[in-house]
PDB file of N, CA and C in Angstrom:
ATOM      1  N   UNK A   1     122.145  89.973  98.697  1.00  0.00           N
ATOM      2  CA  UNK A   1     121.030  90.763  99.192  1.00  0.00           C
ATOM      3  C   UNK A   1     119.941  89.801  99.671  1.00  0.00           C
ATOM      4  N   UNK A   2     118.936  90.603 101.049  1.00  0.00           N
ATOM      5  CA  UNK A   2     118.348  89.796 101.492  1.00  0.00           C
ATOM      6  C   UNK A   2     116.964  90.146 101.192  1.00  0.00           C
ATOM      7  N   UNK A   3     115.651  89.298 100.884  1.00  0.00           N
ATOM      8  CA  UNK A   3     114.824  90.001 100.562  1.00  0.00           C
ATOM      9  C   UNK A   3     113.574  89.199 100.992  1.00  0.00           C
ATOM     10  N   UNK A   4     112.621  90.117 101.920  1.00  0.00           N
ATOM     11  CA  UNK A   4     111.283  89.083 102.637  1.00  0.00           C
ATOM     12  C   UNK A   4     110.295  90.525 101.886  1.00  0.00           C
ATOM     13  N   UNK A   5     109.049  89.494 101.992  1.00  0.00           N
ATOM     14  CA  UNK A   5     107.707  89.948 101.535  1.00  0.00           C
ATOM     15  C   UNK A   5     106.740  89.418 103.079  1.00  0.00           C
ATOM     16  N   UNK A   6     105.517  90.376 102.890  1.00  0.00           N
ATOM     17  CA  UNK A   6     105.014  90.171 103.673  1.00  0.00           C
ATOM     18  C   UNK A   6     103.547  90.626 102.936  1.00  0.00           C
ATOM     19  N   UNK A   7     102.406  89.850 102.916  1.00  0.00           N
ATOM     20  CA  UNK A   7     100.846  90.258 102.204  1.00  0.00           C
ATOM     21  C   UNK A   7     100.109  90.529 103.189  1.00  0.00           C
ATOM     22  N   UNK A   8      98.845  91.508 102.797  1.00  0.00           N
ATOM     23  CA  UNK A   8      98.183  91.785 103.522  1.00  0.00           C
ATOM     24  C   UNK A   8      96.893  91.981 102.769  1.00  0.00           C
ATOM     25  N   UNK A   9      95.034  91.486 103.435  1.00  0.00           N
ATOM     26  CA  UNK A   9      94.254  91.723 102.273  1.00  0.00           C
ATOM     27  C   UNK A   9      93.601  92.785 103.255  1.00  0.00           C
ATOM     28  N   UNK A  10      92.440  93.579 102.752  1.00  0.00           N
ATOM     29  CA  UNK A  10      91.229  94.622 103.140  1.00  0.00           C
ATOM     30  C   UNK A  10      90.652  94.605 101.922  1.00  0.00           C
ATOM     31  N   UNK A  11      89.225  94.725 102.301  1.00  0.00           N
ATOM     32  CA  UNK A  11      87.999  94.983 101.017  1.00  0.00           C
ATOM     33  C   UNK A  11      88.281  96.495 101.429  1.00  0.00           C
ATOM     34  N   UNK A  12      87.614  96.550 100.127  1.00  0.00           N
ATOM     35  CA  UNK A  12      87.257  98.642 100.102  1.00  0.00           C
ATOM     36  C   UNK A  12      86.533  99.114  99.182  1.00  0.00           C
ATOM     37  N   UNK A  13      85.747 100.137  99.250  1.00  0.00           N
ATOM     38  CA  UNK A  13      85.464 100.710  97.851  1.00  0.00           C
ATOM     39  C   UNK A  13      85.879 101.986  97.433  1.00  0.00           C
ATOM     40  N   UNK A  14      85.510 102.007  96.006  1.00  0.00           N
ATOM     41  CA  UNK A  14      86.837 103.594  96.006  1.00  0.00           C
ATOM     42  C   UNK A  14      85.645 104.213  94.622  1.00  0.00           C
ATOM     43  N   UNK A  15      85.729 105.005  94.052  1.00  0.00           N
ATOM     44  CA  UNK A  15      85.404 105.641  92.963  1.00  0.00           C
ATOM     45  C   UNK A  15      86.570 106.719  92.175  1.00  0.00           C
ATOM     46  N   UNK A  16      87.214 106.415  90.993  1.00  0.00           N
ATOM     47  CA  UNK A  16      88.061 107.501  90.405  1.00  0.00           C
ATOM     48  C   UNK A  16      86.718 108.416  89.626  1.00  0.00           C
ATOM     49  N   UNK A  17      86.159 109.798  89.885  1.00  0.00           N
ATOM     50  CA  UNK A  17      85.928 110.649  89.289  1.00  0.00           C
ATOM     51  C   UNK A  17      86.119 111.390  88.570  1.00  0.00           C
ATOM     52  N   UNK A  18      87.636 111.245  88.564  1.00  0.00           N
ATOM     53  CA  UNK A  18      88.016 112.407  87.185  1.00  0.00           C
ATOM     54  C   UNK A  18      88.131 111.892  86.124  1.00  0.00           C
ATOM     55  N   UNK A  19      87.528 110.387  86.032  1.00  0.00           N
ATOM     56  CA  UNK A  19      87.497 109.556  85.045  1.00  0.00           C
ATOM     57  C   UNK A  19      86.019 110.159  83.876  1.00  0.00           C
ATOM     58  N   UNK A  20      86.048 109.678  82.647  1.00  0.00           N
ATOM     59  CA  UNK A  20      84.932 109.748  81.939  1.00  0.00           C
ATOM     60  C   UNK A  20      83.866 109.110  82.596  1.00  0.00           C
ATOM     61  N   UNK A  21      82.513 109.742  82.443  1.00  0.00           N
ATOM     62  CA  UNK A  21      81.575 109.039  83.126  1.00  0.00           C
ATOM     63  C   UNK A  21      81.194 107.581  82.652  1.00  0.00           C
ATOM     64  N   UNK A  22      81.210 106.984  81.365  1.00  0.00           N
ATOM     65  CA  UNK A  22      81.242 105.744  80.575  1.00  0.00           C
ATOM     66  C   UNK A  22      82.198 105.034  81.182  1.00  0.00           C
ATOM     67  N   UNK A  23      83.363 105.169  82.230  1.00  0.00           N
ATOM     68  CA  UNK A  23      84.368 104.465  82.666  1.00  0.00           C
ATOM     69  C   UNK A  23      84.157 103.541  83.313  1.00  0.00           C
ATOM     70  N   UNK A  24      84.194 102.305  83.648  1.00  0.00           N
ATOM     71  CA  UNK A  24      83.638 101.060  84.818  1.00  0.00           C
ATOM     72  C   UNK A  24      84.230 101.569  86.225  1.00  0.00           C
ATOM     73  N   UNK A  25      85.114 102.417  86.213  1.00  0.00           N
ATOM     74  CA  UNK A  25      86.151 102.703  87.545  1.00  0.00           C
ATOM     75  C   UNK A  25      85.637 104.080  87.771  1.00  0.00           C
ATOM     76  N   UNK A  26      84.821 104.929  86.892  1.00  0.00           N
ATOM     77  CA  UNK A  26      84.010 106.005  87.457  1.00  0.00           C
ATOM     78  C   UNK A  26      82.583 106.065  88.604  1.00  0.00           C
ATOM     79  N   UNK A  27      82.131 104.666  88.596  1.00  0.00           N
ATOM     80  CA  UNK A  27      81.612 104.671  89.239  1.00  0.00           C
ATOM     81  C   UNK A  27      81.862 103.952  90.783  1.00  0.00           C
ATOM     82  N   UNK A  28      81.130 103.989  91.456  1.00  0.00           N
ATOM     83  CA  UNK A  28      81.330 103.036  92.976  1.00  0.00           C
ATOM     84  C   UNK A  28      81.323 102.048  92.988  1.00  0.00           C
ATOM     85  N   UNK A  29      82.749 101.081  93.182  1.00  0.00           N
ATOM     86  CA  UNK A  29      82.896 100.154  93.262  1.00  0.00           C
ATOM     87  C   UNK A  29      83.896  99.354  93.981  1.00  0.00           C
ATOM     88  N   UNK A  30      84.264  98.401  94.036  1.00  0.00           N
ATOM     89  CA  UNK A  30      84.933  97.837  95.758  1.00  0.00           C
ATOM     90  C   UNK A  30      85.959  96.643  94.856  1.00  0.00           C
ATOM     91  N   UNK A  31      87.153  96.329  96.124  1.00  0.00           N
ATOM     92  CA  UNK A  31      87.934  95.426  95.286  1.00  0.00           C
ATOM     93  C   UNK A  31      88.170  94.665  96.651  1.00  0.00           C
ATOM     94  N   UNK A  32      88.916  93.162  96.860  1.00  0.00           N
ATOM     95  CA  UNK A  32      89.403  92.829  97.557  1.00  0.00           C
ATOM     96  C   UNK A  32      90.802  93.002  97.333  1.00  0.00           C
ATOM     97  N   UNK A  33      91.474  94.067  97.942  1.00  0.00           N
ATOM     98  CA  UNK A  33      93.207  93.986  97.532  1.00  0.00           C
ATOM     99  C   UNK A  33      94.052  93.534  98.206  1.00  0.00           C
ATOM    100  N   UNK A  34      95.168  93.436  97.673  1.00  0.00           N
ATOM    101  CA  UNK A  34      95.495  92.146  98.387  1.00  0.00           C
ATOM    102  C   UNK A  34      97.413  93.751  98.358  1.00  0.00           C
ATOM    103  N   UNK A  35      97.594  93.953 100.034  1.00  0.00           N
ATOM    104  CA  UNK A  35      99.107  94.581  99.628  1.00  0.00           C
ATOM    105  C   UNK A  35     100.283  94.157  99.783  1.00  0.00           C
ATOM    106  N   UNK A  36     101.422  94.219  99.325  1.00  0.00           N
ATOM    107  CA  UNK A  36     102.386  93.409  99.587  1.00  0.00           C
ATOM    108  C   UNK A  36     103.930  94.403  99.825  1.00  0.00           C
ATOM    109  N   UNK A  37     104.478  94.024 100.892  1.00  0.00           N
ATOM    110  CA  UNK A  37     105.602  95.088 101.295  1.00  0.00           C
ATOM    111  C   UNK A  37     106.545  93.943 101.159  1.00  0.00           C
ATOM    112  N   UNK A  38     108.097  94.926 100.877  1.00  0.00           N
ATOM    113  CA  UNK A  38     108.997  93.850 100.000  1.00  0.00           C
ATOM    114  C   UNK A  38     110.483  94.712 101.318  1.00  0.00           C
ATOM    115  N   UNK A  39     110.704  93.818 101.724  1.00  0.00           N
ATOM    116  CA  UNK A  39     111.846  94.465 102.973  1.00  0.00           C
ATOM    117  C   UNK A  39     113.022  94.022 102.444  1.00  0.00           C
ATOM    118  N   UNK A  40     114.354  94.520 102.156  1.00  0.00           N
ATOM    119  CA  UNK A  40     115.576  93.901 101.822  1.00  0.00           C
ATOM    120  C   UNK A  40     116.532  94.580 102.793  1.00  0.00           C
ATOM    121  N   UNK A  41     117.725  94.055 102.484  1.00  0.00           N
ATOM    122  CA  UNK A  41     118.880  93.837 103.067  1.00  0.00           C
ATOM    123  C   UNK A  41     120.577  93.689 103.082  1.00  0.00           C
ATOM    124  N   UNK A  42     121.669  94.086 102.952  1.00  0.00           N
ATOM    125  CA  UNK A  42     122.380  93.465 102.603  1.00  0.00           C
ATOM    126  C   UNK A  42     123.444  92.337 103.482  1.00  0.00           C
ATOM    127  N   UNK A  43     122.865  92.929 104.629  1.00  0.00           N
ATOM    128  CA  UNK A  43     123.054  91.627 105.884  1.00  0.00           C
ATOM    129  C   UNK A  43     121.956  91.551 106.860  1.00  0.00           C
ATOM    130  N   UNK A  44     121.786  90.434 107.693  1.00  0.00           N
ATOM    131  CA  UNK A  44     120.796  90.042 108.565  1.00  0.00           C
ATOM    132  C   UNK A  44     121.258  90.552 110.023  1.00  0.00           C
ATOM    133  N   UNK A  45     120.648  90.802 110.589  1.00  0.00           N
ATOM    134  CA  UNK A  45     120.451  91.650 111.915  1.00  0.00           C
ATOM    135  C   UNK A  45     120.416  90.149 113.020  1.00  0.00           C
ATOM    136  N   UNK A  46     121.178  90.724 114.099  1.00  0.00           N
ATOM    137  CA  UNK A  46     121.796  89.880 114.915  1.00  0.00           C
ATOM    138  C   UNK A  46     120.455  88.678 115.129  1.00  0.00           C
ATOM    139  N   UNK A  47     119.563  88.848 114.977  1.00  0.00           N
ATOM    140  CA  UNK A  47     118.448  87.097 115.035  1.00  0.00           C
ATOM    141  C   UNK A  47     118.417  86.864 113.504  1.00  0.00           C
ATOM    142  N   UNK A  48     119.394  87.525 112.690  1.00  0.00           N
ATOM    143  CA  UNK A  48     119.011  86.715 111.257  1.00  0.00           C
ATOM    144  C   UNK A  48     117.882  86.820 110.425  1.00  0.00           C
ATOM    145  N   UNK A  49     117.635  87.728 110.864  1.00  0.00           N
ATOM    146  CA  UNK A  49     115.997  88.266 109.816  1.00  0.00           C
ATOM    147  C   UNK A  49     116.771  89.712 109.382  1.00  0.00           C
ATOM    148  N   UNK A  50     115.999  89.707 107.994  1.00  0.00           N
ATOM    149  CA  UNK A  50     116.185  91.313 107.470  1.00  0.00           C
ATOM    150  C   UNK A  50     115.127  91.982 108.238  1.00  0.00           C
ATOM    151  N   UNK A  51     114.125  91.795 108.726  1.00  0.00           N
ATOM    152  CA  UNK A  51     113.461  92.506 110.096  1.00  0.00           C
ATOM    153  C   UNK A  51     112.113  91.207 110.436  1.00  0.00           C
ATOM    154  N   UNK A  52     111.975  91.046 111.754  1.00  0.00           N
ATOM    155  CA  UNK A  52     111.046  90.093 112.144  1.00  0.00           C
ATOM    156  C   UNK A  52     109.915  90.445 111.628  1.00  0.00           C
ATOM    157  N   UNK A  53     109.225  89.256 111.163  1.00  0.00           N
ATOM    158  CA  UNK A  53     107.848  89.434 110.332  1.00  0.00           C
ATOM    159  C   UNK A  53     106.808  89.846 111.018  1.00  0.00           C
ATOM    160  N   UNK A  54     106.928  89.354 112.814  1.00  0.00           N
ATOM    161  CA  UNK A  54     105.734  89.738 113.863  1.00  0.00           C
ATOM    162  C   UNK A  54     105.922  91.509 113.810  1.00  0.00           C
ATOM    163  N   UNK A  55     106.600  92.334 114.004  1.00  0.00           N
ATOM    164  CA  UNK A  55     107.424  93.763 114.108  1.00  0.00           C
ATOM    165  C   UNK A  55     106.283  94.439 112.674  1.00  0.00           C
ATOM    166  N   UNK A  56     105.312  93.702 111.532  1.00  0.00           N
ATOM    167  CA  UNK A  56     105.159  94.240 110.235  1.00  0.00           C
ATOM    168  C   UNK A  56     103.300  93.733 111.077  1.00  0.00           C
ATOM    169  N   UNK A  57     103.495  93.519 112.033  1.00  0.00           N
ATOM    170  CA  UNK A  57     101.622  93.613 112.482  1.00  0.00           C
ATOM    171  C   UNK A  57     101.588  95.021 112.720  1.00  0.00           C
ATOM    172  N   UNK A  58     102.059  96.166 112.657  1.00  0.00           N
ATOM    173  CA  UNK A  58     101.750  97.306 112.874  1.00  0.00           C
ATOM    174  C   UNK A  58     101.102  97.844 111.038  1.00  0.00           C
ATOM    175  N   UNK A  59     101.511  97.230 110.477  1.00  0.00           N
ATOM    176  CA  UNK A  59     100.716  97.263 108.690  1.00  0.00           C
ATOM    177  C   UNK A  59      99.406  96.829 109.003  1.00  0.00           C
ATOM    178  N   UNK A  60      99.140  95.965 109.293  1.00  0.00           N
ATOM    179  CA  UNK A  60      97.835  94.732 109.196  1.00  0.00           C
ATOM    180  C   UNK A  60      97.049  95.838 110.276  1.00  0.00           C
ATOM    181  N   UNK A  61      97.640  96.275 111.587  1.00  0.00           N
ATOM    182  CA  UNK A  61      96.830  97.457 112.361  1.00  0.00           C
ATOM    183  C   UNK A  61      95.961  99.027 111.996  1.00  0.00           C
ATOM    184  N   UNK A  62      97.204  98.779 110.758  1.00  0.00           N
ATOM    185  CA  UNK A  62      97.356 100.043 110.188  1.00  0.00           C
ATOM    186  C   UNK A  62      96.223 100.375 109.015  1.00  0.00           C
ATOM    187  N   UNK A  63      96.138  98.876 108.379  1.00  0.00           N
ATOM    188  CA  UNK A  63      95.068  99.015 107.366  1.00  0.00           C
ATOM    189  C   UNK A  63      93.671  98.545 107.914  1.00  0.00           C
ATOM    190  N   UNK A  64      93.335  97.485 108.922  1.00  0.00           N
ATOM    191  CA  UNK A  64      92.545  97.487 109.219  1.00  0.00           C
ATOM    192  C   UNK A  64      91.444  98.490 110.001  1.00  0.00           C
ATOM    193  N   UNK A  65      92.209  99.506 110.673  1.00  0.00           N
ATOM    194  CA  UNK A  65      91.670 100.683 110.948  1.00  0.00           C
ATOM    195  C   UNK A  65      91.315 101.998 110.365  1.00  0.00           C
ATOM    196  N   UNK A  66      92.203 101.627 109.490  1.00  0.00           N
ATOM    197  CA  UNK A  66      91.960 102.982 108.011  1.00  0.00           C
ATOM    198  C   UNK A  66      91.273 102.561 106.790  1.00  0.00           C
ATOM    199  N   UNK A  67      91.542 101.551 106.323  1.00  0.00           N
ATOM    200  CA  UNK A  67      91.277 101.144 104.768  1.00  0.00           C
ATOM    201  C   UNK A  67      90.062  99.940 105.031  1.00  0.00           C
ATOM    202  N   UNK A  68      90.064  99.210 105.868  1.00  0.00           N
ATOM    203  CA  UNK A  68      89.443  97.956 105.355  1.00  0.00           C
ATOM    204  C   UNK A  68      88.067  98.304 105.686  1.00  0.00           C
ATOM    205  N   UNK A  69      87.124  97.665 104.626  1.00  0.00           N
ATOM    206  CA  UNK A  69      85.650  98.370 105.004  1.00  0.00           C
ATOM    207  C   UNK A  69      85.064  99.755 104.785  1.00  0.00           C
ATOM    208  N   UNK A  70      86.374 100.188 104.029  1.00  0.00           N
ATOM    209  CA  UNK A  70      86.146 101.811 104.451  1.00  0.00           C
ATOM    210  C   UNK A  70      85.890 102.616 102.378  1.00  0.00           C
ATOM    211  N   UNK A  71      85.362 103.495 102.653  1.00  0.00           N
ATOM    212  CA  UNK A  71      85.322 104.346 100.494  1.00  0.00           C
ATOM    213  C   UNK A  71      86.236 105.145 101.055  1.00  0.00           C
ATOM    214  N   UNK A  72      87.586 104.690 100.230  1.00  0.00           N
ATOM    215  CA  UNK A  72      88.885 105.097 100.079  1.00  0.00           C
ATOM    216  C   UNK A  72      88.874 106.198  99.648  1.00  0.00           C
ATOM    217  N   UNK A  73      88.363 106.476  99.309  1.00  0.00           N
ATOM    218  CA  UNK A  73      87.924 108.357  98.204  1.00  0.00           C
ATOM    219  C   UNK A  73      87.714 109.278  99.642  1.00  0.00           C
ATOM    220  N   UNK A  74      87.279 108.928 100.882  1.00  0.00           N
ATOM    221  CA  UNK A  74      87.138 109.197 102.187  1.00  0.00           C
ATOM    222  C   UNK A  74      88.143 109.003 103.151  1.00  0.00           C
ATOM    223  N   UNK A  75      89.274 108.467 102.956  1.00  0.00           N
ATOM    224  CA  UNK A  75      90.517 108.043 103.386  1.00  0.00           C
ATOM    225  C   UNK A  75      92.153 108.462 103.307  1.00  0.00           C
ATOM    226  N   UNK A  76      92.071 108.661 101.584  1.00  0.00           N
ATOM    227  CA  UNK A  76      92.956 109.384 100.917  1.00  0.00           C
ATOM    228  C   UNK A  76      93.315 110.483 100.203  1.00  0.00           C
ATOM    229  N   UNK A  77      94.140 111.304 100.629  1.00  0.00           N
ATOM    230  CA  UNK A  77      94.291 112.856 100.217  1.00  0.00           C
ATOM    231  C   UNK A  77      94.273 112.594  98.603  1.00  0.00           C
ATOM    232  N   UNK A  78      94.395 111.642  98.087  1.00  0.00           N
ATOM    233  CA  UNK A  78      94.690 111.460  96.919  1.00  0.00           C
ATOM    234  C   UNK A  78      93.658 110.357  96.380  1.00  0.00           C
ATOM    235  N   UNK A  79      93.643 110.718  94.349  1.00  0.00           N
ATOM    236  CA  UNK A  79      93.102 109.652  93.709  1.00  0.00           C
ATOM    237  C   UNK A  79      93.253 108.415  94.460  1.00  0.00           C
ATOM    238  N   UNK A  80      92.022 107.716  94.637  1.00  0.00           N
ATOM    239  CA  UNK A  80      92.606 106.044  95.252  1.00  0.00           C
ATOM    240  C   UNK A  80      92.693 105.579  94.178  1.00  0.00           C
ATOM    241  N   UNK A  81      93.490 105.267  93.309  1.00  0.00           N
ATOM    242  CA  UNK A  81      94.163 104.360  92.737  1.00  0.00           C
ATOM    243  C   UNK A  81      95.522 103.281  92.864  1.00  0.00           C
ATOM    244  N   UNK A  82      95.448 102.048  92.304  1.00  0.00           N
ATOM    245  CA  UNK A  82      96.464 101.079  92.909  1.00  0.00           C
ATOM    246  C   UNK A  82      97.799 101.773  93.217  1.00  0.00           C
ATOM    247  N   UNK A  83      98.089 102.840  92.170  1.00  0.00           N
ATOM    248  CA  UNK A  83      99.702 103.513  91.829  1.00  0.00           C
ATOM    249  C   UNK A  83      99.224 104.327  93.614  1.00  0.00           C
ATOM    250  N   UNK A  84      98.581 105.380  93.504  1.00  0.00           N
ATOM    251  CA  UNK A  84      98.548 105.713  94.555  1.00  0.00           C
ATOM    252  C   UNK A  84      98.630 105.556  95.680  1.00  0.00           C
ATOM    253  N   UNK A  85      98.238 104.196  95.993  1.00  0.00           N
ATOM    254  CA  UNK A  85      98.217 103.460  97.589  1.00  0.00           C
ATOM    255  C   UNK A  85      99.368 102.743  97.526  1.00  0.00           C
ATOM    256  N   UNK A  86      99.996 102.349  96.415  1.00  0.00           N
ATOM    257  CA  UNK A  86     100.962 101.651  96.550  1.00  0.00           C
ATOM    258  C   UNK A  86     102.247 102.884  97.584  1.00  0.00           C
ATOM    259  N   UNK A  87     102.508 103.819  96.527  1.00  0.00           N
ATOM    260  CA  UNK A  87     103.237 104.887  97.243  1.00  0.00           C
ATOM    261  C   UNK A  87     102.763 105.422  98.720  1.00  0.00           C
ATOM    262  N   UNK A  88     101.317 105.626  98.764  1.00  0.00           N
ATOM    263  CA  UNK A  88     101.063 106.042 100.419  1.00  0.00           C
ATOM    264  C   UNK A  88     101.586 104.845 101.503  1.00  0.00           C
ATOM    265  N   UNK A  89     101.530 103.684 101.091  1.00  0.00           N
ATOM    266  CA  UNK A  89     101.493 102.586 102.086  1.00  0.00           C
ATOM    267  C   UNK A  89     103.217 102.462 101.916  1.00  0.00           C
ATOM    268  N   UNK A  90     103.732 102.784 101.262  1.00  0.00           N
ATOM    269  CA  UNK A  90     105.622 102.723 100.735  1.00  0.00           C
ATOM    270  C   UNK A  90     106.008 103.553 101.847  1.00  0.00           C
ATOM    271  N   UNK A  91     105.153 104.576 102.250  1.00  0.00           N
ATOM    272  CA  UNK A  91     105.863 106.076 102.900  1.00  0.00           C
ATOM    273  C   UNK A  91     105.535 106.194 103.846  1.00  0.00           C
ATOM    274  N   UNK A  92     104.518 105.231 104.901  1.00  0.00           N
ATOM    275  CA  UNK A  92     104.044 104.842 105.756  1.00  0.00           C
ATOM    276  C   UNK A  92     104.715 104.134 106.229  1.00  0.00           C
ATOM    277  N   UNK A  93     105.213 102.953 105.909  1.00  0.00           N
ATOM    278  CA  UNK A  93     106.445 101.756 105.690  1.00  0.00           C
ATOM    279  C   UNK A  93     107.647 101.853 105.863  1.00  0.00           C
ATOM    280  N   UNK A  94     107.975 103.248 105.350  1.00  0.00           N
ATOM    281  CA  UNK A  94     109.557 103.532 104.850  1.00  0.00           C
ATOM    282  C   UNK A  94     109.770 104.442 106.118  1.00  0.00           C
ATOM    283  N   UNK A  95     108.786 104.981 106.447  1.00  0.00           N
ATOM    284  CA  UNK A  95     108.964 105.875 107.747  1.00  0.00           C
ATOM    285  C   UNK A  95     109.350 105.133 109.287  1.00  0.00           C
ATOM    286  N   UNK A  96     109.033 103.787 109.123  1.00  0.00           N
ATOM    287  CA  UNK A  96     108.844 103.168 110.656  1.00  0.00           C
ATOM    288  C   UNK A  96     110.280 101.949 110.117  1.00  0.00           C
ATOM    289  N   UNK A  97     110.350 101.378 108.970  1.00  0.00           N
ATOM    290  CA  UNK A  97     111.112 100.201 109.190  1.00  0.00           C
ATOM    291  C   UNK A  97     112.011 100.687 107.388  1.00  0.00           C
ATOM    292  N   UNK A  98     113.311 100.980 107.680  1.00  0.00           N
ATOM    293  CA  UNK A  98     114.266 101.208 106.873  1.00  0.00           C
ATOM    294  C   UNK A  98     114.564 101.004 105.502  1.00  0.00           C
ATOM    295  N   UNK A  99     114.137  99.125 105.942  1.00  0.00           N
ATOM    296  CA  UNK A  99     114.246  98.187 104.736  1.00  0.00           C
ATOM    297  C   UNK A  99     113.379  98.010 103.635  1.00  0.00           C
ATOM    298  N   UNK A 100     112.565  98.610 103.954  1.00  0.00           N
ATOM    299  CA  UNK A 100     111.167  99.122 103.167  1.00  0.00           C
ATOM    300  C   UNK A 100     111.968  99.212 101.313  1.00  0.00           C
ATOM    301  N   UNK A 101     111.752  98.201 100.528  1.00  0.00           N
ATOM    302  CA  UNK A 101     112.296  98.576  99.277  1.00  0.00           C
ATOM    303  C   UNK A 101     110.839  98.862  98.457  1.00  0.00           C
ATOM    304  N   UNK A 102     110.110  98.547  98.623  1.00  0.00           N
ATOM    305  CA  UNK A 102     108.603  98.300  97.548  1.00  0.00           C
ATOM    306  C   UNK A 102     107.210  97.772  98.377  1.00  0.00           C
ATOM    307  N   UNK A 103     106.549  98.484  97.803  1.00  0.00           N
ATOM    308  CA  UNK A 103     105.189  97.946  97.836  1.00  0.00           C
ATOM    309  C   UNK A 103     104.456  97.813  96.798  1.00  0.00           C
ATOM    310  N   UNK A 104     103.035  96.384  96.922  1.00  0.00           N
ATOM    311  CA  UNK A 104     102.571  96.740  95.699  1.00  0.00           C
ATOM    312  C   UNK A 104     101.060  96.548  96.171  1.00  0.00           C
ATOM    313  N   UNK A 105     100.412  96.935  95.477  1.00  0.00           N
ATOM    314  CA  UNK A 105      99.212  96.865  95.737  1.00  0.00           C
ATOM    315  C   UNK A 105      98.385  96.258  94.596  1.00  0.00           C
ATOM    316  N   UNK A 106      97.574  95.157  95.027  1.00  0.00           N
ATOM    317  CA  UNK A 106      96.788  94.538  93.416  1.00  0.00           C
ATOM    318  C   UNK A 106      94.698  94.406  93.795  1.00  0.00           C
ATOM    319  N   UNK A 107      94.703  95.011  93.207  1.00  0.00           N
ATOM    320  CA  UNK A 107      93.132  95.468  93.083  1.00  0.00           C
ATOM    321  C   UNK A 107      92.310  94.013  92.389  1.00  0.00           C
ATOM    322  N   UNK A 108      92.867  93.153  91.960  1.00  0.00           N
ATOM    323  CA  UNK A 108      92.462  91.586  91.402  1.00  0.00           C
ATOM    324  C   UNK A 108      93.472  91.015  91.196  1.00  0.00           C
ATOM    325  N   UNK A 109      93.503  90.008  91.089  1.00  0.00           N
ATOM    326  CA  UNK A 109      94.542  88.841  91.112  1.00  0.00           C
ATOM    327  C   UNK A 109      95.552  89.027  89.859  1.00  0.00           C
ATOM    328  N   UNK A 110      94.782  89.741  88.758  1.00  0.00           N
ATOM    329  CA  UNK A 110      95.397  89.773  87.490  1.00  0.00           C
ATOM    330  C   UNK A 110      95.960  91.359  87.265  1.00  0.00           C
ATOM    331  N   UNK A 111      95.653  92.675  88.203  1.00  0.00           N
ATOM    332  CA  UNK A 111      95.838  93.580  87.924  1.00  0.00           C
ATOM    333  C   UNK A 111      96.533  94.092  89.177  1.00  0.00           C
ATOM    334  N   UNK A 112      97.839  94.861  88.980  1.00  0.00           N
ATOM    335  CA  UNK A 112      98.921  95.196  90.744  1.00  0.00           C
ATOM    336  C   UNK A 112      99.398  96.475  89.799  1.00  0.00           C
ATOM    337  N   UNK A 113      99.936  97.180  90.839  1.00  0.00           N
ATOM    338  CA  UNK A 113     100.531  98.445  90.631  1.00  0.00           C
ATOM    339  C   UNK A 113     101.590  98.397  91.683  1.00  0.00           C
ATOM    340  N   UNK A 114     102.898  98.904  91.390  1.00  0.00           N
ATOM    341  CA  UNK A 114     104.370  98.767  92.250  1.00  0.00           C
ATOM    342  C   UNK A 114     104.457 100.289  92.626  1.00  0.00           C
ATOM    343  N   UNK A 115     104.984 100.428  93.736  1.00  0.00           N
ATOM    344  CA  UNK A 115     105.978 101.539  94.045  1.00  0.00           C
ATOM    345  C   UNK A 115     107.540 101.483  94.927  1.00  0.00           C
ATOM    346  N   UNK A 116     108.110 101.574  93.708  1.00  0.00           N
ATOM    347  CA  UNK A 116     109.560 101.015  93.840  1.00  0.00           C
ATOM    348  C   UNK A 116     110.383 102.080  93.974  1.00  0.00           C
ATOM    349  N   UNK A 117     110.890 103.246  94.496  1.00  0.00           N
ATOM    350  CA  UNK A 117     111.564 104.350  94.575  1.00  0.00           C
ATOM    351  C   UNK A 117     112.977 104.109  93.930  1.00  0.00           C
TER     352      UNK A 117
END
């Protein structure tokens, strides 16, 4: 099996509300996240890539016009949380390029959330 990654960063800010109000994540606050799409394979396509990495600037288009700069709570039909975007950006992904196995999304260097179907 063949398997490429590809990262991508956007600032944002988000607020979870249905959180307790004492929560640090209840209130307004912003992360630099950093997303990462995971493409596999079990053979390489006639140039030998499990899909060309230039072909995955339609992601980097994709977030910079929707997400980056932007209060995600204004963006997404859903809680913005890491689990959450991980799956929206999976199904976004999975819709245009096949190989789409995972995405993950990490809100700090020390904290990521996967969506692995």
């Amino acid at each position: 099996m063949f398997r490429i990654t590809k990262e991508f960063h956007f600032s944002a800010s988000h607020q979870l509300t249905h959180l307790p109000a004492d929560h640090q994540c209840a209130r307004m606050h912003g992360h630099n996240y950093v997303v990462v799409v995971e493409l596999s394979a079990s053979e390489l396509n006639a140039d030998g890539f499990v899909r060309d990495y230039h072909e995955l600037k339609d992601l980097k288009n994709y977030i910079d016009t929707r997400f980056d700069h932007r209060h995600l709570n204004d963006v997404l039909d859903c809680p913005s949380t890491a689990e959450h975007m991980a799956q929206h950006f999976y199904q976004w992904c999975k819709a245009r390029w096949p190989e789409v196995t995972a995405v993950k999304v990490s809100e700090t260097p020390k904290t990521w959330a996967e969506f692995r179907p």
